[in-house]
Every structure is written in C-alpha cells, then in structure tokens.
PDB file of N, CA and C in Angstrom:
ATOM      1  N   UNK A   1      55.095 199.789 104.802  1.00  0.00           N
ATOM      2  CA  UNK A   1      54.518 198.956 105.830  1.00  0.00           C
ATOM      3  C   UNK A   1      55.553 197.990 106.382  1.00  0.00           C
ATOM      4  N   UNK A   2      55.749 197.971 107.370  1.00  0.00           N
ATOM      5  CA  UNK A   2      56.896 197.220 108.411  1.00  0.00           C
ATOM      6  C   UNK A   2      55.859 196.012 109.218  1.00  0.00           C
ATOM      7  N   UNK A   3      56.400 195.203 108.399  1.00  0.00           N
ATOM      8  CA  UNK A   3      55.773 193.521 108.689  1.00  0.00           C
ATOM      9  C   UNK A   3      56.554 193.131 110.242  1.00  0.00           C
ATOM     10  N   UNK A   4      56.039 192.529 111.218  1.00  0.00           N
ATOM     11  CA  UNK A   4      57.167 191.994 111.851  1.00  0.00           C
ATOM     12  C   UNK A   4      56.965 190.108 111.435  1.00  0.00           C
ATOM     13  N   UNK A   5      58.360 190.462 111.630  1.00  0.00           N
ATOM     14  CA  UNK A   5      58.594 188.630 111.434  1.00  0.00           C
ATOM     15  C   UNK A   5      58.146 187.910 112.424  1.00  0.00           C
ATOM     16  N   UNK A   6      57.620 186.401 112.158  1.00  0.00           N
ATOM     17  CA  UNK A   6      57.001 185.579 113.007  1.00  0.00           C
ATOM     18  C   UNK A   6      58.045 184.763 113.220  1.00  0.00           C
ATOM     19  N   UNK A   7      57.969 184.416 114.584  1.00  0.00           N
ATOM     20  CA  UNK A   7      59.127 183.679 114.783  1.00  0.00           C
ATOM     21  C   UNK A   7      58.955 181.920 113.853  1.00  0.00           C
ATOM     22  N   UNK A   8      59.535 181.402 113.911  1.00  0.00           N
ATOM     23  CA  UNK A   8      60.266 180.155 113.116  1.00  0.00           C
ATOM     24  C   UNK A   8      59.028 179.387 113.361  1.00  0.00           C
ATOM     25  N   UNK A   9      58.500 178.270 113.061  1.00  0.00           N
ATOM     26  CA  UNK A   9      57.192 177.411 113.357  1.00  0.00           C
ATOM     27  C   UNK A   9      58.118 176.218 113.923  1.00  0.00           C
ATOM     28  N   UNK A  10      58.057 175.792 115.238  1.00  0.00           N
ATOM     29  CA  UNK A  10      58.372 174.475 116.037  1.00  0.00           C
ATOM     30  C   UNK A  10      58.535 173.852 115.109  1.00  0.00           C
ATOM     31  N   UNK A  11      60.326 172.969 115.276  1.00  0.00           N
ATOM     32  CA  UNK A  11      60.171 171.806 115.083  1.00  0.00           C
ATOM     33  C   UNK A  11      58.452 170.793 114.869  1.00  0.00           C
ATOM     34  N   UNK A  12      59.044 169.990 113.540  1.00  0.00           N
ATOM     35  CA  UNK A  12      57.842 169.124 113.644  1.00  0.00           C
ATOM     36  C   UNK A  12      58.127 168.012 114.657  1.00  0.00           C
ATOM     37  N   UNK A  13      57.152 167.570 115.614  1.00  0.00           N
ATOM     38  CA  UNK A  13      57.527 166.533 116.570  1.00  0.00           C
ATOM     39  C   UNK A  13      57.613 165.585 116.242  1.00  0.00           C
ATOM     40  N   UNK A  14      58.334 164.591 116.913  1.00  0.00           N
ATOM     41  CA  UNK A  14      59.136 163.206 115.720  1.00  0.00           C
ATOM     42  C   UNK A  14      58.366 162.397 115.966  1.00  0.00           C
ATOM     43  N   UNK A  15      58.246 161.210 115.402  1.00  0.00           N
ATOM     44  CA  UNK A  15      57.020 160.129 114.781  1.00  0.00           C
ATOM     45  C   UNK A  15      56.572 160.065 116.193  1.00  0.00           C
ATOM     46  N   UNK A  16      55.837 158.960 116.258  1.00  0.00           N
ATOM     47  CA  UNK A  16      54.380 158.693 117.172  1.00  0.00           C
ATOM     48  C   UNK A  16      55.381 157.811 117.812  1.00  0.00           C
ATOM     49  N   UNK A  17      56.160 157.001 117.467  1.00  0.00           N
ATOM     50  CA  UNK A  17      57.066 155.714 118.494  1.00  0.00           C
ATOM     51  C   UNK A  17      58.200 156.432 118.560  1.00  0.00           C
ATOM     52  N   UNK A  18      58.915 157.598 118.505  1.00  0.00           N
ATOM     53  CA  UNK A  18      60.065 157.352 118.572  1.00  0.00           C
ATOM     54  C   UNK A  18      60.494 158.175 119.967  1.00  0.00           C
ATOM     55  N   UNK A  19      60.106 158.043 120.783  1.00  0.00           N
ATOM     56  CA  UNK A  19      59.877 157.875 121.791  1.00  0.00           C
ATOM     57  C   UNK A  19      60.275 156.884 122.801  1.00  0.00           C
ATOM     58  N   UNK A  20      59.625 155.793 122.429  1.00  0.00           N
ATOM     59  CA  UNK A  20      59.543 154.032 122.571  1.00  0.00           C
ATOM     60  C   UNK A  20      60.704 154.182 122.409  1.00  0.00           C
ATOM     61  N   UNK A  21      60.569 154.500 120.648  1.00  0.00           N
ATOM     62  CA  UNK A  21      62.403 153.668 120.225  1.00  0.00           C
ATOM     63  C   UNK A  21      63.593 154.244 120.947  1.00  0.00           C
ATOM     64  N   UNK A  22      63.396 155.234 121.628  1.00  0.00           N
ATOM     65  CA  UNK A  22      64.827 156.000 122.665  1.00  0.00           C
ATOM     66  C   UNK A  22      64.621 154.810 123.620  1.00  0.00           C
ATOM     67  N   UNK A  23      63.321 155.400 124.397  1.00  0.00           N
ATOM     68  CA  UNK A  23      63.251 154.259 125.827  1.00  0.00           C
ATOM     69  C   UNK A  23      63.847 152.798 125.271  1.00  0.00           C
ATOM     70  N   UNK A  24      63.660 152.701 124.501  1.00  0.00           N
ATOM     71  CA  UNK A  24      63.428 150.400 124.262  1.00  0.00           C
ATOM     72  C   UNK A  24      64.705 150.544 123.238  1.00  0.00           C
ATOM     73  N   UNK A  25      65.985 151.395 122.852  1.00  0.00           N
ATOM     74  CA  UNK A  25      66.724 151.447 122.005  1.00  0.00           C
ATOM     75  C   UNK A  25      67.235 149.929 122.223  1.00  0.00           C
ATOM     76  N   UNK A  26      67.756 149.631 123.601  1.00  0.00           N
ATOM     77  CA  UNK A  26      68.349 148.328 122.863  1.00  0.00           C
ATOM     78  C   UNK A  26      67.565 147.212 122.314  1.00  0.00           C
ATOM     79  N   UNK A  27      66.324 147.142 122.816  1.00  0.00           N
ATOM     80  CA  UNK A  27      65.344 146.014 122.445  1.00  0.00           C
ATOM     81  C   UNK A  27      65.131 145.615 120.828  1.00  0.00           C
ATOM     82  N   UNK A  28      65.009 147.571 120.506  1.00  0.00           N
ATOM     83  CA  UNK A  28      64.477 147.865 119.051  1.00  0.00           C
ATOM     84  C   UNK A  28      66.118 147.274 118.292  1.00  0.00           C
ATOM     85  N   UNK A  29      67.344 147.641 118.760  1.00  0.00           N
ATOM     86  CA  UNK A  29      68.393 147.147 118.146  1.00  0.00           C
ATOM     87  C   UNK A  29      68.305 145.835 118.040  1.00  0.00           C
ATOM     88  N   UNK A  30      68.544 145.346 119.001  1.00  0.00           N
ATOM     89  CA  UNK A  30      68.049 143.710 118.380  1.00  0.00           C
ATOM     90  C   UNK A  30      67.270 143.206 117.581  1.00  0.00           C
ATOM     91  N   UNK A  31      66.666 143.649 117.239  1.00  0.00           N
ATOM     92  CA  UNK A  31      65.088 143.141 116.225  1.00  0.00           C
ATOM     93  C   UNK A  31      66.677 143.289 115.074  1.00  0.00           C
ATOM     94  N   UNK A  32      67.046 143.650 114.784  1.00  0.00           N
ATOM     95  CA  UNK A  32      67.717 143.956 113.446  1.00  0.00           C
ATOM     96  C   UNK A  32      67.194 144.526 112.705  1.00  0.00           C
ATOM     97  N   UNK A  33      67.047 143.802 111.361  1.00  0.00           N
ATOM     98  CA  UNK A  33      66.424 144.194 109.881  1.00  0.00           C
ATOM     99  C   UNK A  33      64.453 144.208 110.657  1.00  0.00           C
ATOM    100  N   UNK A  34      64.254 143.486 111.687  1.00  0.00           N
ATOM    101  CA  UNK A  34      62.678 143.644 112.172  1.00  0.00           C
ATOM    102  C   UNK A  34      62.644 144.986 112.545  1.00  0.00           C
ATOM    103  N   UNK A  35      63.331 145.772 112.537  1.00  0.00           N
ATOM    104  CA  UNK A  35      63.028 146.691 113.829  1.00  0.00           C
ATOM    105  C   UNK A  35      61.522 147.648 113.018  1.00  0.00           C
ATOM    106  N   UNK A  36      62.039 147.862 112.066  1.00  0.00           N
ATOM    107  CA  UNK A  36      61.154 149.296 111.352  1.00  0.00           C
ATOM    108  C   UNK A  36      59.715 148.171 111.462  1.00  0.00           C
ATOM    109  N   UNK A  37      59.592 146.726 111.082  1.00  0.00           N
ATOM    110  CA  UNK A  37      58.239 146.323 111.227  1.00  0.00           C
ATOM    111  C   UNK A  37      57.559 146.890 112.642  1.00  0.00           C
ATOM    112  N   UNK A  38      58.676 146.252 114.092  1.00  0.00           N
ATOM    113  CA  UNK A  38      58.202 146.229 114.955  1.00  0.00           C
ATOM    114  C   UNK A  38      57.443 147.840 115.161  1.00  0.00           C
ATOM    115  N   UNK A  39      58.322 148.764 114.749  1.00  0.00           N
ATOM    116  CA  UNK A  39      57.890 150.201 114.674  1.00  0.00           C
ATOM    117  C   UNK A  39      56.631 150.823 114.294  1.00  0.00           C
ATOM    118  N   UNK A  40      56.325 149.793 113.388  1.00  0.00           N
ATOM    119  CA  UNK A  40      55.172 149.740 112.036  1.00  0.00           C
ATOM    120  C   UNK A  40      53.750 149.544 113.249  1.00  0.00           C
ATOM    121  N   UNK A  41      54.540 148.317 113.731  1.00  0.00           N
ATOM    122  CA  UNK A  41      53.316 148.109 114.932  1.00  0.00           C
ATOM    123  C   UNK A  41      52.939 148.742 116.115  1.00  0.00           C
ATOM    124  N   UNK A  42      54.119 149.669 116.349  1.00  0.00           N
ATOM    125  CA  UNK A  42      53.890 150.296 117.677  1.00  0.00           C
ATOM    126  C   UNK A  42      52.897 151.149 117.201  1.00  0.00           C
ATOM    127  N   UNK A  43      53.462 151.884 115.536  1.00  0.00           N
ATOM    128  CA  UNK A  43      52.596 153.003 114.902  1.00  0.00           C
ATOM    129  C   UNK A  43      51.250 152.541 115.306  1.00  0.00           C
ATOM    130  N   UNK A  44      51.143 151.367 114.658  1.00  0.00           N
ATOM    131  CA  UNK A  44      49.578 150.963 114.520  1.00  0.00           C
ATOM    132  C   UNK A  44      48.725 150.915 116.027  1.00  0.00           C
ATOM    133  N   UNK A  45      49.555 150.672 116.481  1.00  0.00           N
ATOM    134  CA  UNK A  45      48.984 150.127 118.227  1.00  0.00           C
ATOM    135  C   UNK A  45      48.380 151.274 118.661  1.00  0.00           C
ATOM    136  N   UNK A  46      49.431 152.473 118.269  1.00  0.00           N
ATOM    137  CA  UNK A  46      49.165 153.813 119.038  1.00  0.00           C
ATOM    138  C   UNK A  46      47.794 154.398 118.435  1.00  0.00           C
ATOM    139  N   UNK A  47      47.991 154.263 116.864  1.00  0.00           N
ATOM    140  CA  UNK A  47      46.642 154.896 116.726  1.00  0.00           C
ATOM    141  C   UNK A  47      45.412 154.488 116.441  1.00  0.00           C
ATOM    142  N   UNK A  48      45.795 153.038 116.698  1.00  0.00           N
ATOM    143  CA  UNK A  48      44.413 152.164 117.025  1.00  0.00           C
ATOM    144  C   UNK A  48      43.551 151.854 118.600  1.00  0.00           C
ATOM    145  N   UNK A  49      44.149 152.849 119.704  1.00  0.00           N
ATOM    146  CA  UNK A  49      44.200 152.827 120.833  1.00  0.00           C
ATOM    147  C   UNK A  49      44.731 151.692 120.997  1.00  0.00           C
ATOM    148  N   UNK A  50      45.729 150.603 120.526  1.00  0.00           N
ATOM    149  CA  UNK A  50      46.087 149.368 121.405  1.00  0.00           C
ATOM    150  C   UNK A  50      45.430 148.532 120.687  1.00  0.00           C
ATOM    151  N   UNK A  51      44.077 148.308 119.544  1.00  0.00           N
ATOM    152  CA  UNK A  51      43.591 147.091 119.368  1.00  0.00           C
ATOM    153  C   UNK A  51      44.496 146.628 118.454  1.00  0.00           C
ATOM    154  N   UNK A  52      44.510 144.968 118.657  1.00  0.00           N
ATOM    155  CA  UNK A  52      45.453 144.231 117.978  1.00  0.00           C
ATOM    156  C   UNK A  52      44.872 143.684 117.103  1.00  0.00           C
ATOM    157  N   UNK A  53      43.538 143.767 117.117  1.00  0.00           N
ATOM    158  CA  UNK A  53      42.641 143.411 115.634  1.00  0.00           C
ATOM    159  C   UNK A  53      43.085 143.873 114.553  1.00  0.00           C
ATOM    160  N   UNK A  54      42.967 145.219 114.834  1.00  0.00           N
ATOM    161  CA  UNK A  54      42.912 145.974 113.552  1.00  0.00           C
ATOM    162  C   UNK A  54      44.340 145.876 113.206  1.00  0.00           C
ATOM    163  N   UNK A  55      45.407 145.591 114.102  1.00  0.00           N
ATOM    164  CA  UNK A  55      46.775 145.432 113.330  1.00  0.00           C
ATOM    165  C   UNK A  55      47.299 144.274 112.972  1.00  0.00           C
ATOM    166  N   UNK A  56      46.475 143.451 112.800  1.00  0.00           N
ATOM    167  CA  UNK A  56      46.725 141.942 112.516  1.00  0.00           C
ATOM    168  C   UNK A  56      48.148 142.209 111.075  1.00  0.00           C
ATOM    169  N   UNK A  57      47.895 142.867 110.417  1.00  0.00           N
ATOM    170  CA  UNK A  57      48.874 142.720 109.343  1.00  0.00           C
ATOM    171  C   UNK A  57      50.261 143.057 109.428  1.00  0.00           C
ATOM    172  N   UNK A  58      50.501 144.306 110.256  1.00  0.00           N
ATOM    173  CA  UNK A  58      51.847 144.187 111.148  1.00  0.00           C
ATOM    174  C   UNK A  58      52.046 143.320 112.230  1.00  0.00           C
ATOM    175  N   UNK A  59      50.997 142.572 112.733  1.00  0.00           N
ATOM    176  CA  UNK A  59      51.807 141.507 113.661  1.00  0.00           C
ATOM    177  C   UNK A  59      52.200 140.871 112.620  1.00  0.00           C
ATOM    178  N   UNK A  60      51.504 140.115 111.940  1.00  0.00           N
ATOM    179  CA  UNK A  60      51.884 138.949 111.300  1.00  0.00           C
ATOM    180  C   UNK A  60      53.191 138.936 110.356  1.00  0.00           C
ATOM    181  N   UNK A  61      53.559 140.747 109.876  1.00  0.00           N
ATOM    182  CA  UNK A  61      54.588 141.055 108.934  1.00  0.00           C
ATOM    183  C   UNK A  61      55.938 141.024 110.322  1.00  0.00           C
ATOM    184  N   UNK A  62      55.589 141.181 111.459  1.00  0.00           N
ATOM    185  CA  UNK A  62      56.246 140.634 112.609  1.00  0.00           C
ATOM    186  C   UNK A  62      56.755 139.544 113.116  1.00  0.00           C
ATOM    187  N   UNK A  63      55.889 138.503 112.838  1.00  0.00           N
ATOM    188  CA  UNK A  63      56.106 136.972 112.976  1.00  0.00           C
ATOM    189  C   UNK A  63      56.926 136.936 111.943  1.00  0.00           C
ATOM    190  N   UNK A  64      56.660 137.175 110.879  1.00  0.00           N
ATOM    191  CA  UNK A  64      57.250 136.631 109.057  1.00  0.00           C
ATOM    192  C   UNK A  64      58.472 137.226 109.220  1.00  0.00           C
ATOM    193  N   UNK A  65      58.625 138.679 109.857  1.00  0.00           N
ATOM    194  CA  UNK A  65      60.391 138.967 110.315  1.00  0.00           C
ATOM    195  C   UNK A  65      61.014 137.796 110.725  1.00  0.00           C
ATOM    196  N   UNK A  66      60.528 137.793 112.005  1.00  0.00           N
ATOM    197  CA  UNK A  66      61.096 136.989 113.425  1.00  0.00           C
ATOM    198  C   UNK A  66      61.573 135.802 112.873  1.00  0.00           C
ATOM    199  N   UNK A  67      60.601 134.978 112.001  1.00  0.00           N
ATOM    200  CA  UNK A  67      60.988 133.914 112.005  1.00  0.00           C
ATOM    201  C   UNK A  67      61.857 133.568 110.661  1.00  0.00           C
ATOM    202  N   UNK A  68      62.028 134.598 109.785  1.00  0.00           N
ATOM    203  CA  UNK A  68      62.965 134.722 109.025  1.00  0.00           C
ATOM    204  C   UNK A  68      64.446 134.601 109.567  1.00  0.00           C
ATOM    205  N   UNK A  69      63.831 135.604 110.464  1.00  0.00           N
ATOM    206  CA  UNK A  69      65.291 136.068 110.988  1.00  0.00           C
ATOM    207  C   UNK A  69      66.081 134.563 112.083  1.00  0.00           C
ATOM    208  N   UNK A  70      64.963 134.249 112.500  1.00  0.00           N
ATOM    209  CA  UNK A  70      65.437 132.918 113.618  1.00  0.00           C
ATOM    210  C   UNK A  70      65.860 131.738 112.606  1.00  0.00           C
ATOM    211  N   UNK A  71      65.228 131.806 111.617  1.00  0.00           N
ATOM    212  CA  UNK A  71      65.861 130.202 110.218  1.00  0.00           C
ATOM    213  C   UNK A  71      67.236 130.997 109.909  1.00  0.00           C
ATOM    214  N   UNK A  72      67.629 132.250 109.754  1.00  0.00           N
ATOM    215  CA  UNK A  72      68.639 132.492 109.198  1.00  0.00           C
ATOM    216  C   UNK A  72      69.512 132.384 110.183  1.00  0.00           C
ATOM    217  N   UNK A  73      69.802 132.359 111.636  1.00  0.00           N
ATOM    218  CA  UNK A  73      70.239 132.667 112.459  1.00  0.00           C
ATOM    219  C   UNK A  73      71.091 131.141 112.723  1.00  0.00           C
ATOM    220  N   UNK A  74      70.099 130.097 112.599  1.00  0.00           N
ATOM    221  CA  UNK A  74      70.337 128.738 112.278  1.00  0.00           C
ATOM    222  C   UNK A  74      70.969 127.982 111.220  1.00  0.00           C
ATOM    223  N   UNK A  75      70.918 128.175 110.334  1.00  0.00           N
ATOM    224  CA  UNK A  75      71.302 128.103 108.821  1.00  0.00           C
ATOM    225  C   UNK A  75      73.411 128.387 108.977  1.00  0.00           C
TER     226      UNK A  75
END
C-alpha cells in the first residue's frame, strides 16, 4: 500500500501581539525590562475584546514596571 505523504502542517502562527510588537518595535524597545509585561497586556486586551477590567492585573504589573523603572532611571 503506497501512502502519499501529506504535505508539512503550516507554520504555527506567532503569538496574538507579535504583530503589534513588529508595528510598535521601537515603542516596545523602550519599555526595556517592561516590554514582555506590556506584551502580557496587549495578550490580555486581545482576548478580552479590549476590556480593561478584566486586565486590571497586567495594567497594574505595568505601572509597578514603569515606575520601577522611572525610580531607577533617577537614582
């Protein structure tokens, strides 16, 4: 019995933001060490349609970057 081969299965398509992160590369570069939070949130945004309720815990792990990052920046 002569199987034919199936071709290869597509690439898996790359995360849900990274996308964003091409378009907004320099924005996302700046965040620094924030960036993967900010990412965290786009995740969340996207598959929460946009509500910012439900992602209250990546904003706020957002703020707690930011403002890490702004005392150290000072310091």
């Amino acid at each position: 019995m002569d199987r034919q081969q199936t071709p290869n299965a597509p690439p898996s398509p790359p995360p849900v933001h990274q996308d964003d992160a091409d378009e907004d590369d320099e924005t996302v570069k700046q965040l620094n060490e924030c960036s993967s939070v900010y990412l965290s949130l786009q995740d969340c945004l996207i598959k929460s349609d946009r509500n910012w309720r439900v992602c209250q815990k990546e904003v706020q792990a957002l703020k707690a970057c930011n403002e890490r990052r702004q005392k150290d920046k000072r310091s």
